[in-house]
C-alpha atoms as a PDB file:
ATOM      1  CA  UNK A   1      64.247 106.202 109.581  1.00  0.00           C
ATOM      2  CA  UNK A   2      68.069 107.373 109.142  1.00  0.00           C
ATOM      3  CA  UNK A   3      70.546 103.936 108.889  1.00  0.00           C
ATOM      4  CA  UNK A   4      71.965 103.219 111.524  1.00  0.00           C
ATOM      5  CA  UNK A   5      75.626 104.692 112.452  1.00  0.00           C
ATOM      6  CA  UNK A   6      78.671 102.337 112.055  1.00  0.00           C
ATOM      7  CA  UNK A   7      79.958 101.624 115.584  1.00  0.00           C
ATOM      8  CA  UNK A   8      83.501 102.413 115.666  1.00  0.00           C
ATOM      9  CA  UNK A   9      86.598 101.496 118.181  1.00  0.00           C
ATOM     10  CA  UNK A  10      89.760 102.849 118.479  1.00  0.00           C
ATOM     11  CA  UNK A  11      92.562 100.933 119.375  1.00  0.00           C
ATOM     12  CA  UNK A  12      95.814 103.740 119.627  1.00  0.00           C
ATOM     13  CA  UNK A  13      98.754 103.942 122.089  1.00  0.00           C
ATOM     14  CA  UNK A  14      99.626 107.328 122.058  1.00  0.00           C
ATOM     15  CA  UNK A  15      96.954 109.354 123.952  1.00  0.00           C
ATOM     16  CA  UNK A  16      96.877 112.504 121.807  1.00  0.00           C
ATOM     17  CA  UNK A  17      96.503 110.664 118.650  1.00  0.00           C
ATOM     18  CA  UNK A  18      94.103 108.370 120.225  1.00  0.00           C
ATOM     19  CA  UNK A  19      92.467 111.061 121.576  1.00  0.00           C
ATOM     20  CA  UNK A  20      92.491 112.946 118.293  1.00  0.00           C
ATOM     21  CA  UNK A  21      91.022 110.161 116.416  1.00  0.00           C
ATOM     22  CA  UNK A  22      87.919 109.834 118.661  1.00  0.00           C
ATOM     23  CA  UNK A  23      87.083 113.570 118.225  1.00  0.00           C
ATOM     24  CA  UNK A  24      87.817 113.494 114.325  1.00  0.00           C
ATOM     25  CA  UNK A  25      85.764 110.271 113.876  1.00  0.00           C
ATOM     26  CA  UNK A  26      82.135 112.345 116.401  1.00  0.00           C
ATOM     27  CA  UNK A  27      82.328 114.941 113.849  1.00  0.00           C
ATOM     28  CA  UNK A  28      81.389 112.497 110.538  1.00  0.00           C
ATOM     29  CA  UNK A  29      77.876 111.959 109.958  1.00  0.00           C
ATOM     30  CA  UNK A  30      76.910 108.432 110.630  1.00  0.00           C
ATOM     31  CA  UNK A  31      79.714 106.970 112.756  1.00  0.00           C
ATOM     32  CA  UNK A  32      79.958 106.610 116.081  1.00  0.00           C
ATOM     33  CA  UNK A  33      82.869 105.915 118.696  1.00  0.00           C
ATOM     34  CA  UNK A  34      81.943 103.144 121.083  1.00  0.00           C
ATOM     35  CA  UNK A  35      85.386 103.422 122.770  1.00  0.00           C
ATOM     36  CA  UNK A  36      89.205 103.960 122.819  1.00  0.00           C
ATOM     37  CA  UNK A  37      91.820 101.317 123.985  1.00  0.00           C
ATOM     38  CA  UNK A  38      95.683 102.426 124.353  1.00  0.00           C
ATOM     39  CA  UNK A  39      96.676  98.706 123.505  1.00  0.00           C
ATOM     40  CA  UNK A  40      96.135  95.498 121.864  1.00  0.00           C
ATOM     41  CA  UNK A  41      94.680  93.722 124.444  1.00  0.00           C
ATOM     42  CA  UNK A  42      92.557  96.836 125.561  1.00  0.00           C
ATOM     43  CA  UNK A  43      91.531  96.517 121.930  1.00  0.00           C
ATOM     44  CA  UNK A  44      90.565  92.824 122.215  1.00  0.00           C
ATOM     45  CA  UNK A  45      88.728  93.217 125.654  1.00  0.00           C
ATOM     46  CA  UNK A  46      86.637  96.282 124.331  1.00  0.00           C
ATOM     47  CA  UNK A  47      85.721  94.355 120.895  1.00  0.00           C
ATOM     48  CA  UNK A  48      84.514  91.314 122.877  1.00  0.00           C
ATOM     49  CA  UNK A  49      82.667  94.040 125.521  1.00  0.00           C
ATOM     50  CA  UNK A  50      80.985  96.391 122.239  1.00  0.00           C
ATOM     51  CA  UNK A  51      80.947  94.481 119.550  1.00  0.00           C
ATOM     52  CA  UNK A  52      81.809  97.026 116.888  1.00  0.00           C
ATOM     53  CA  UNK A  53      81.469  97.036 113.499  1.00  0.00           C
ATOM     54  CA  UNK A  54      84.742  98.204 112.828  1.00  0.00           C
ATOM     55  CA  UNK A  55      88.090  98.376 115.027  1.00  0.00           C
ATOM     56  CA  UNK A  56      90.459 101.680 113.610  1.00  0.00           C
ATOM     57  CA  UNK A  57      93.830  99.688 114.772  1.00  0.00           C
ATOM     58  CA  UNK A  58      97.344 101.358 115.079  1.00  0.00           C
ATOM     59  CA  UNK A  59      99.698  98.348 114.642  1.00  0.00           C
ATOM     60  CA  UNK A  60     102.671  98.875 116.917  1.00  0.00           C
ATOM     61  CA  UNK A  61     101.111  99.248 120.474  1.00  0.00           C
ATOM     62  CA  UNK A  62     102.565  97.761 123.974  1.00  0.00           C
ATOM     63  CA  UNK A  63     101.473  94.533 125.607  1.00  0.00           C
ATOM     64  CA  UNK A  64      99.652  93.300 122.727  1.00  0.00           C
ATOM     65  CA  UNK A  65     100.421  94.824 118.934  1.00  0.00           C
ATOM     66  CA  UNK A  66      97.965  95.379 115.607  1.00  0.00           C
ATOM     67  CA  UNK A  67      98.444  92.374 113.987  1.00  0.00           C
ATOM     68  CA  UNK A  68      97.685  90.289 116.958  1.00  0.00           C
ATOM     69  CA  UNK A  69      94.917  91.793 118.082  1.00  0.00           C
ATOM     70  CA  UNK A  70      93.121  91.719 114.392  1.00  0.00           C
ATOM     71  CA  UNK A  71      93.879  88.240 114.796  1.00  0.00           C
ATOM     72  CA  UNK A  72      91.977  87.878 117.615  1.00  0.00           C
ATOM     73  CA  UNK A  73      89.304  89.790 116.978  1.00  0.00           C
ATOM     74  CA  UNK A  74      88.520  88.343 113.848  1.00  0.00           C
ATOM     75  CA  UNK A  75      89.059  84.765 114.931  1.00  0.00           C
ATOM     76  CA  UNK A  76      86.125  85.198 117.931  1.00  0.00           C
ATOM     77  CA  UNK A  77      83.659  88.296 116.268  1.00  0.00           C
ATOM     78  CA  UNK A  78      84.109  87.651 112.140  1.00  0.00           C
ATOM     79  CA  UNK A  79      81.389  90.202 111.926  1.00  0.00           C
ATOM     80  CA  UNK A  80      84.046  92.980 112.994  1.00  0.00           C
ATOM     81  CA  UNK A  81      86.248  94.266 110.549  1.00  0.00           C
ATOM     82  CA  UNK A  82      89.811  95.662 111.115  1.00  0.00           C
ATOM     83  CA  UNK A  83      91.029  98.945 109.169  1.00  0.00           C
ATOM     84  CA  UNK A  84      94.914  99.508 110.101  1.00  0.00           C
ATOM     85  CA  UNK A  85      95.587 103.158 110.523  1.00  0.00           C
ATOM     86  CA  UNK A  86      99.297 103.534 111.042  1.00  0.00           C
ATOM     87  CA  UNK A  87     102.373 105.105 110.115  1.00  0.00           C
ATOM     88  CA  UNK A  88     103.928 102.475 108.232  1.00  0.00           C
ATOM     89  CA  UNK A  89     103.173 101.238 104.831  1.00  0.00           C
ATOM     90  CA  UNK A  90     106.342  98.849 104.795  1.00  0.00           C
ATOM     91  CA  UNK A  91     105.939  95.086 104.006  1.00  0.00           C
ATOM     92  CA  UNK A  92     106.538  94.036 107.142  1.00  0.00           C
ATOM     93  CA  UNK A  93     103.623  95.888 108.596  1.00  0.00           C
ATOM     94  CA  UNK A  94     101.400  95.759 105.878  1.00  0.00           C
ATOM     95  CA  UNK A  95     101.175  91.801 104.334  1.00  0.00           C
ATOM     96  CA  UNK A  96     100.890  90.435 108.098  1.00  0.00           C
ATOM     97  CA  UNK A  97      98.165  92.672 108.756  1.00  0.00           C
ATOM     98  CA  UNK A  98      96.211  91.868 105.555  1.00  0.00           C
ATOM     99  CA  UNK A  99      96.832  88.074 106.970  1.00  0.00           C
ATOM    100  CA  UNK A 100      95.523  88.620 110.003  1.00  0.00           C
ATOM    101  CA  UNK A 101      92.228  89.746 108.649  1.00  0.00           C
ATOM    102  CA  UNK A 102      92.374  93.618 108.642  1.00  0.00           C
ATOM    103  CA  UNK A 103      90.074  94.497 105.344  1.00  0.00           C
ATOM    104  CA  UNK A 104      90.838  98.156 105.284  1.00  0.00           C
ATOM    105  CA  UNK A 105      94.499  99.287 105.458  1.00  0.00           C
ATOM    106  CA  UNK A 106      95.147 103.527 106.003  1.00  0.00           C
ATOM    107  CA  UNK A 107      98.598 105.607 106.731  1.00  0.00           C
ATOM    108  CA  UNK A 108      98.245 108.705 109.427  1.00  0.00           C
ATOM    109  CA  UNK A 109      98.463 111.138 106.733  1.00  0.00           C
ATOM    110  CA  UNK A 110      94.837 110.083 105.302  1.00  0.00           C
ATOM    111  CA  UNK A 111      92.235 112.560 105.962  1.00  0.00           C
ATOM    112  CA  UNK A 112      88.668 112.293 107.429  1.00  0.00           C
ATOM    113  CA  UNK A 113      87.108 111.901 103.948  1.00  0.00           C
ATOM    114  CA  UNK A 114      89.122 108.640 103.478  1.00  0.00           C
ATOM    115  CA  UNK A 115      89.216 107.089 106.665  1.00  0.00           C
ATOM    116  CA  UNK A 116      85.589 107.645 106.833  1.00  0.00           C
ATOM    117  CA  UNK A 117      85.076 105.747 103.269  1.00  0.00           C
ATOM    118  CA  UNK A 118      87.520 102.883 104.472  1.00  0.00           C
ATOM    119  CA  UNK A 119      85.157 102.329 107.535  1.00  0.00           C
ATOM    120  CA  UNK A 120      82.060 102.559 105.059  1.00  0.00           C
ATOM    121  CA  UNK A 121      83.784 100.561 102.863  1.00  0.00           C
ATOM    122  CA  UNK A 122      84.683  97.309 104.858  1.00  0.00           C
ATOM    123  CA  UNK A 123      81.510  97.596 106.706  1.00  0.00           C
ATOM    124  CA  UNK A 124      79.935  96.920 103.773  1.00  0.00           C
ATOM    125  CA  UNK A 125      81.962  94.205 102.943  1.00  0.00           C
ATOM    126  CA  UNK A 126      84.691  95.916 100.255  1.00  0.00           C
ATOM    127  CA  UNK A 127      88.137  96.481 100.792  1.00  0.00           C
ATOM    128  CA  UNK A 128      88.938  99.817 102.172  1.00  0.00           C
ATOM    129  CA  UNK A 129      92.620 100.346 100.675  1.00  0.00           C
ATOM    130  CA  UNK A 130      94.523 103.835 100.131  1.00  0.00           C
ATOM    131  CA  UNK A 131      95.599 104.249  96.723  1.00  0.00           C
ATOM    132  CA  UNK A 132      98.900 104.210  97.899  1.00  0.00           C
ATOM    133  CA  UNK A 133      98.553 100.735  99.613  1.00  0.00           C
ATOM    134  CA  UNK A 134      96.605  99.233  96.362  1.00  0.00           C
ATOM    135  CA  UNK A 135      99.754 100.325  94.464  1.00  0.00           C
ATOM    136  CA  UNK A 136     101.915  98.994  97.010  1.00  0.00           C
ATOM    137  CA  UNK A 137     100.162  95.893  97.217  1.00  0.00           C
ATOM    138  CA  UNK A 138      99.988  94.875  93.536  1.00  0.00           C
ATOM    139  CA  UNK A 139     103.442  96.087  92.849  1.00  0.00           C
ATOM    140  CA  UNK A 140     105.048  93.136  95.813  1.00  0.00           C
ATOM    141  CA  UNK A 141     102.200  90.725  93.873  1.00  0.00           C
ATOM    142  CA  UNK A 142     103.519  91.693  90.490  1.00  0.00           C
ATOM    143  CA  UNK A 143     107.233  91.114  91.607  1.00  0.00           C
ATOM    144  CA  UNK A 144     108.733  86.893  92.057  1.00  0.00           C
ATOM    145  CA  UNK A 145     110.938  86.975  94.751  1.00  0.00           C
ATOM    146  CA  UNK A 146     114.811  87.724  94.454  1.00  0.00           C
ATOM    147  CA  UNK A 147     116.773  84.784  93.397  1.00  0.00           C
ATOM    148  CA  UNK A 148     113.660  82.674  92.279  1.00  0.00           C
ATOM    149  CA  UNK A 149     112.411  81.277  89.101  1.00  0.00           C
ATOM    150  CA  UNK A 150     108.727  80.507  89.217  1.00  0.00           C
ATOM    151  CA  UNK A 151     107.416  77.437  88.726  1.00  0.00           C
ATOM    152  CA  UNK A 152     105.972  76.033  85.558  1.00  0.00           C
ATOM    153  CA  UNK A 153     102.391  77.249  85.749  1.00  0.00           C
ATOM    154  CA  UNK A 154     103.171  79.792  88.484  1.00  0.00           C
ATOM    155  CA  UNK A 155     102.077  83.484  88.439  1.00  0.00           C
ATOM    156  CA  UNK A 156     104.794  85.564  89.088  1.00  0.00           C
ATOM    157  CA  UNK A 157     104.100  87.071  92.505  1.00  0.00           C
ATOM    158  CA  UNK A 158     102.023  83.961  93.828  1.00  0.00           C
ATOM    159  CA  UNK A 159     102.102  83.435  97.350  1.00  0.00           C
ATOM    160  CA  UNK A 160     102.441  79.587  98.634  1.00  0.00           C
ATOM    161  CA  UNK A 161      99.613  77.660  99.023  1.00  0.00           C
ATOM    162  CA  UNK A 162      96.747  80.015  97.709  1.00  0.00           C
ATOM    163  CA  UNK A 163      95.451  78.935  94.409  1.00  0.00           C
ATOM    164  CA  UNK A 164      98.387  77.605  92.061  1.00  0.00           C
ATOM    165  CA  UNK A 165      97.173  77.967  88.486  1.00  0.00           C
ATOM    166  CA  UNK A 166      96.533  75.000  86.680  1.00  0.00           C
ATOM    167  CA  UNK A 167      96.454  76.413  82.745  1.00  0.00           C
ATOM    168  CA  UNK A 168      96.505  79.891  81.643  1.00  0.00           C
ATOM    169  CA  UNK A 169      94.644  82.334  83.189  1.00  0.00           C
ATOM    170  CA  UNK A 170      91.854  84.601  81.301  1.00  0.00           C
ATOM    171  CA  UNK A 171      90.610  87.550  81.623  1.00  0.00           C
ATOM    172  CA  UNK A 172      87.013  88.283  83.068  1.00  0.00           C
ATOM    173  CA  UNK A 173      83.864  88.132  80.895  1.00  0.00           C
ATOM    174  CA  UNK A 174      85.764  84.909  79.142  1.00  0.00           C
ATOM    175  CA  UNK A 175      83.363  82.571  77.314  1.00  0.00           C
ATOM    176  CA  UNK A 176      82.072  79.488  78.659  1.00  0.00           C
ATOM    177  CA  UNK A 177      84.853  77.661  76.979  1.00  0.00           C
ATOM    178  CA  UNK A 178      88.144  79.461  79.048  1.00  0.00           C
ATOM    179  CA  UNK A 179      89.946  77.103  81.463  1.00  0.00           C
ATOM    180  CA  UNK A 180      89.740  79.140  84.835  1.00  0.00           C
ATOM    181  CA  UNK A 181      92.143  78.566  87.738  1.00  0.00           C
ATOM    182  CA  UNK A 182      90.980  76.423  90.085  1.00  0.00           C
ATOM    183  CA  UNK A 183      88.132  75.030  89.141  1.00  0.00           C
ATOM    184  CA  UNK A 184      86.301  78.779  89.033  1.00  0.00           C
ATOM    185  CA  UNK A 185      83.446  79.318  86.613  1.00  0.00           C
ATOM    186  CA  UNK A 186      82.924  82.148  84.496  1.00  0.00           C
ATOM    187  CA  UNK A 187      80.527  83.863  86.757  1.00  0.00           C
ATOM    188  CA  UNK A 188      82.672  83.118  89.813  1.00  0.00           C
ATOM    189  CA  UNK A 189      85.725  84.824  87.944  1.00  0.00           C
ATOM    190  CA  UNK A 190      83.353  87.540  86.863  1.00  0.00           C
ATOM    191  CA  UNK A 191      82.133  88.018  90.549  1.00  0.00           C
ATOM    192  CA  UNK A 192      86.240  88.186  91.651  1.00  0.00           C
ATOM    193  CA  UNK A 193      87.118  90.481  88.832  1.00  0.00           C
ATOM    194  CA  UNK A 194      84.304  92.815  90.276  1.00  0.00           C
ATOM    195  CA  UNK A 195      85.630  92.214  93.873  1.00  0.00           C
ATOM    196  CA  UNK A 196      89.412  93.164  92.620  1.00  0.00           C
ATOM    197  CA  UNK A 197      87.408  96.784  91.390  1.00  0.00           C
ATOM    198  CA  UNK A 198      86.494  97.393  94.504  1.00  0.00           C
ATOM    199  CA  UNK A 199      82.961  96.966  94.408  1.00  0.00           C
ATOM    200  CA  UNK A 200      80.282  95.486  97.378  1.00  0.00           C
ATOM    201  CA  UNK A 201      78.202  92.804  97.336  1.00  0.00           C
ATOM    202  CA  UNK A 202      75.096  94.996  96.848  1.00  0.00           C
ATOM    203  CA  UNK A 203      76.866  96.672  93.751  1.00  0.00           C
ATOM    204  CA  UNK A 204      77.944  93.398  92.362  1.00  0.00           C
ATOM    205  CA  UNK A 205      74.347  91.955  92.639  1.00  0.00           C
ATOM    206  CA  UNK A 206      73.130  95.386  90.874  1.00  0.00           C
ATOM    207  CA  UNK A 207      76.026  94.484  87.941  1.00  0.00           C
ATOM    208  CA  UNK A 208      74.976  91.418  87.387  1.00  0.00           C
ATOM    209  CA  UNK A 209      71.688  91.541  87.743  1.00  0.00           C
ATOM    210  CA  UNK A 210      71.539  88.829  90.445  1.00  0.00           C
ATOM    211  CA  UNK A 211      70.218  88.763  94.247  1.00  0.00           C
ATOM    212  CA  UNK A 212      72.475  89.755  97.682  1.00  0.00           C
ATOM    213  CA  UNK A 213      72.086  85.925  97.974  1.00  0.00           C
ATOM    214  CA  UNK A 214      73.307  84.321  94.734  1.00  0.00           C
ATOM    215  CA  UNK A 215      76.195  87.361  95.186  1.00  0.00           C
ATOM    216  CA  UNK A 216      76.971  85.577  98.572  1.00  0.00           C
ATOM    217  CA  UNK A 217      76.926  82.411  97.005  1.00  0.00           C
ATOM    218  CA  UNK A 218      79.399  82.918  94.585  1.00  0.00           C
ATOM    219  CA  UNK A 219      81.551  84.801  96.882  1.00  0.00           C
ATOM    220  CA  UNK A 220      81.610  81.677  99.451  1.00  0.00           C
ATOM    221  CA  UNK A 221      82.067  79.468  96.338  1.00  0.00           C
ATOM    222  CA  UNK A 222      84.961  80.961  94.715  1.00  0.00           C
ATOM    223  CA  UNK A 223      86.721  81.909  98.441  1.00  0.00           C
ATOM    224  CA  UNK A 224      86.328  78.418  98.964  1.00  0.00           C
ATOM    225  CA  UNK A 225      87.894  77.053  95.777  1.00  0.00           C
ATOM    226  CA  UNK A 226      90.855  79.432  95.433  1.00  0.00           C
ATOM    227  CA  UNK A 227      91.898  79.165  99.724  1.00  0.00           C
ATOM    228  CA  UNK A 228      92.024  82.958 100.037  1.00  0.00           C
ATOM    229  CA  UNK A 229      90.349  83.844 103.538  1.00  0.00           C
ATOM    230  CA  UNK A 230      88.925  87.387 102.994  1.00  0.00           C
ATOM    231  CA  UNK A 231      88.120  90.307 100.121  1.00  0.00           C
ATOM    232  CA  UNK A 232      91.906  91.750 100.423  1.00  0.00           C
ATOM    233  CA  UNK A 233      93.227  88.232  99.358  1.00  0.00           C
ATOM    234  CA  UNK A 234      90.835  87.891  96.744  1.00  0.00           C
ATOM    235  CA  UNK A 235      91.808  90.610  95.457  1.00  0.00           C
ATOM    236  CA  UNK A 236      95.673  89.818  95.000  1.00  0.00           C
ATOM    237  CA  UNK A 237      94.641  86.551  93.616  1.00  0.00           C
ATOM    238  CA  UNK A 238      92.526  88.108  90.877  1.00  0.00           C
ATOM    239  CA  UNK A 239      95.180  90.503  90.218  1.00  0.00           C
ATOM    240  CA  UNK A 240      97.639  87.236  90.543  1.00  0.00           C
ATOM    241  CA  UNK A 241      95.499  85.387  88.055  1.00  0.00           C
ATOM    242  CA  UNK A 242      94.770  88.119  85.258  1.00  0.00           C
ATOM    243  CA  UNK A 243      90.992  88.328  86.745  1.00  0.00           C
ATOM    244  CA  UNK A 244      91.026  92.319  87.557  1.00  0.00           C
ATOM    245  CA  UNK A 245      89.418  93.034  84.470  1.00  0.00           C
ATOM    246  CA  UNK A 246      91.899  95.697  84.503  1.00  0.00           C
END
């Protein structure tokens, strides 16, 4: 038997792209549209009536916008995951979106192959990122904010709160020996650095050489030692911490 088809929702407030989107997304092999809401709180009622596996969300919409909606969603059906498709790639659009649980993150002028791999992608728990947005997203983590000299100890970039660093980070694959931020092992580091390349828990497992389960185990472990909430975060923080492996 064929797998079965991601079930997809639309959430746009402009009928012709909304419109648009639905038609694009019944022409790709192995999706299919379960509906189309014009607003955020269309969006929220038709999650809670379909329960998709992924919600394509537009973030500035009447009534109810993106960001609030993901919110929503994802606090009440964490089994739905939230890929932004919008116009703007600002940080004011993008970094409260990430923090409101969207996984996947997509400008208008992506094409069916990607949007269609960013819906694969987060449905099967990765992060489903443009290039663009990666670059976008490491460069604001790379950069300490304006006027402000880091902390002792503090990676440049580090956002409040998630994971201060303790000693000096290393790099994945270090030996059982490294001091790790956190409180991380080696394999947990090794299992973030593989996160941070983009890679799903079934691909990690195949890596390593491990089960889905110890994968999922690790994954639970390490999210819950370094505060981050979901596979977008985890990613900054490896990236943060000099655990990208890159």
């Amino acid at each position: 038997m064929s797998e079965k088809p991601v079930r997809v929702l639309v959430a746009d407030d402009q009928k012709v792209v909304r419109e648009g989107i639905v038609m694009l997304l019944g022409l790709l092999p192995g999706i299919e549209v379960v509906g189309a809401a014009a607003d955020g709180e269309e969006a929220v009622a038709l999650a809670d009536r379909h329960a998709p596996d992924v919600v394509l969300m537009d973030l500035r919409m009447p009534r109810c916008d993106g960001v609030e909606a993901t919110r929503r969603i994802r606090a009440v059906q964490p089994g739905t995951e939230v890929v932004v498709l919008t116009t703007y790639a600002d940080d004011d659009s993008l970094f409260p979106a990430l923090e409101a649980g969207a996984r996947g993150y997509l400008t208008k002028d992506a094409g069916a192959e990607e949007i269609a791999k960013a819906i694969r992608d987060v449905q099967s728990g990765a992060a489903g990122l443009s290039p663009r947005i990666q670059a976008r997203l490491l460069e604001r983590l790379a950069a300490p904010e304006p006027g402000r000299t880091p902390e002792p100890g503090a990676a440049a970039g580090a956002v409040p709160g998630v994971g201060a660093v303790p000693a000096a980070p290393v790099p994945q694959g270090a030996g059982p020996g490294a001091v790790l931020p956190d409180g991380l092992t080696v394999r947990e580091a090794e299992v973030l650095g593989l996160i941070a390349e983009g890679l799903s828990n079934s691909e990690i497992a195949a890596r390593l050489f491990v089960s889905m389960a110890t994968v999922k185990t690790h994954i639970n472990n390490l999210f819950a030692k370094t505060g981050v909430r979901d596979r977008a975060q985890a990613v900054g923080y490896a990236y943060r911490h000099g655990l990208s492996g890159h």
